[in-house]
Protein backbone atom coordinates (compact mmCIF):
# COMPACT_ATOMS: atom_id res chain seq x y z
CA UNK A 1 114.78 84.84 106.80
CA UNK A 2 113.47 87.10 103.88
CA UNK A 3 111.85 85.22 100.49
CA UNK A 4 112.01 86.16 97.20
CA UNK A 5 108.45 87.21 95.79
CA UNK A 6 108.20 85.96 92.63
CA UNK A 7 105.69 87.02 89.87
CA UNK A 8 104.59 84.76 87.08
CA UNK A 9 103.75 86.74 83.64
CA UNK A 10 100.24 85.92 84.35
CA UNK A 11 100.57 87.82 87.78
CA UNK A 12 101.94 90.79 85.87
CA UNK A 13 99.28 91.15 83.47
CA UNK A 14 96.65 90.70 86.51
CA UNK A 15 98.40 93.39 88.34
CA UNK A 16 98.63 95.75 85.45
CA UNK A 17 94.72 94.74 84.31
CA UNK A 18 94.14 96.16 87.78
CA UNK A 19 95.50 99.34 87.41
CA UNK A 20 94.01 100.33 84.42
CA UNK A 21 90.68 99.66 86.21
CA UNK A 22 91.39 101.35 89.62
CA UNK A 23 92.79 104.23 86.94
CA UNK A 24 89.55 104.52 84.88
CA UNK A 25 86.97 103.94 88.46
CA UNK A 26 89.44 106.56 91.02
CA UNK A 27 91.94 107.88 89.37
CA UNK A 28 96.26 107.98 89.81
CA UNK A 29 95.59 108.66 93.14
CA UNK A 30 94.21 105.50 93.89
CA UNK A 31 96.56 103.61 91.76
CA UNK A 32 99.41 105.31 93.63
CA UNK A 33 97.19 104.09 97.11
CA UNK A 34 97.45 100.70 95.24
CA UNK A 35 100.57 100.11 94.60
CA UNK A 36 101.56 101.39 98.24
CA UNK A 37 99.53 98.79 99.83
CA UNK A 38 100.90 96.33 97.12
CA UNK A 39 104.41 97.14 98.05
CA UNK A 40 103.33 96.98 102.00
CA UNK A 41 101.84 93.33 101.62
CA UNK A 42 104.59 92.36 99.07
CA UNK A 43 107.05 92.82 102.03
CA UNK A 44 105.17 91.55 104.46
CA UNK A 45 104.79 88.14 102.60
CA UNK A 46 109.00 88.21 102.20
CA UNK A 47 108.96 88.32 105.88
CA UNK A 48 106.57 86.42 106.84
CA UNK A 49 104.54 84.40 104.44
CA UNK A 50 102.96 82.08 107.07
CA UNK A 51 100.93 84.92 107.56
CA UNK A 52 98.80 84.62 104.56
CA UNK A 53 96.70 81.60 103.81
CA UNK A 54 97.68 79.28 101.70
CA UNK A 55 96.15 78.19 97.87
CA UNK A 56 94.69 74.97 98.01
CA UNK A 57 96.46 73.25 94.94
CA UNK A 58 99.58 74.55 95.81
CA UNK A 59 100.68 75.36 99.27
CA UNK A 60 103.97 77.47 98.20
CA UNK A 61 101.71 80.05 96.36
CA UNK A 62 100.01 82.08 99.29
CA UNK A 63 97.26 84.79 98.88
CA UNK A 64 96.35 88.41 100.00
CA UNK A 65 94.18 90.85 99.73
CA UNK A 66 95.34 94.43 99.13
CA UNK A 67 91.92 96.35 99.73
CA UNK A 68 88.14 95.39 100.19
CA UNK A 69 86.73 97.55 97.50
CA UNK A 70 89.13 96.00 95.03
CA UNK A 71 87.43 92.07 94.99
CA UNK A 72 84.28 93.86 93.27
CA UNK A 73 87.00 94.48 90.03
CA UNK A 74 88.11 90.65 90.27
């Protein structure tokens, strides 16, 4: 069975926030490399969101990380 990812508008403005950084510290190569992975986890979780853990407060919303070197920008 395949889920529907949904975004909220604060999840849009995160993810755009994002790429302006990863745009301004690497360049549109690594915001093309970003939204790659994005897309790659995105469709992952559709598939298979048991895979990712769970938030606490809400155990419908689940969480992933797309790269390492991008939890230094959060």
């Amino acid at each position: 069975m395949i889920f529907e990812v949904v975004f909220t508008q604060k999840a849009n403005d995160t993810f755009d926030a994002i790429r302006s950084q990863i745009a301004v510290r690497w360049g549109d190569s690594a915001v093309r490399k970003f939204e790659e992975r994005t897309i790659r986890v995105l469709e992952m979780l559709s598939k298979y969101p048991l895979v990712y853990q769970s938030i606490e407060f809400d155990k419908k919303i689940r969480k992933a990380h797309i790269h390492k070197k991008l939890l230094s920008i959060l």
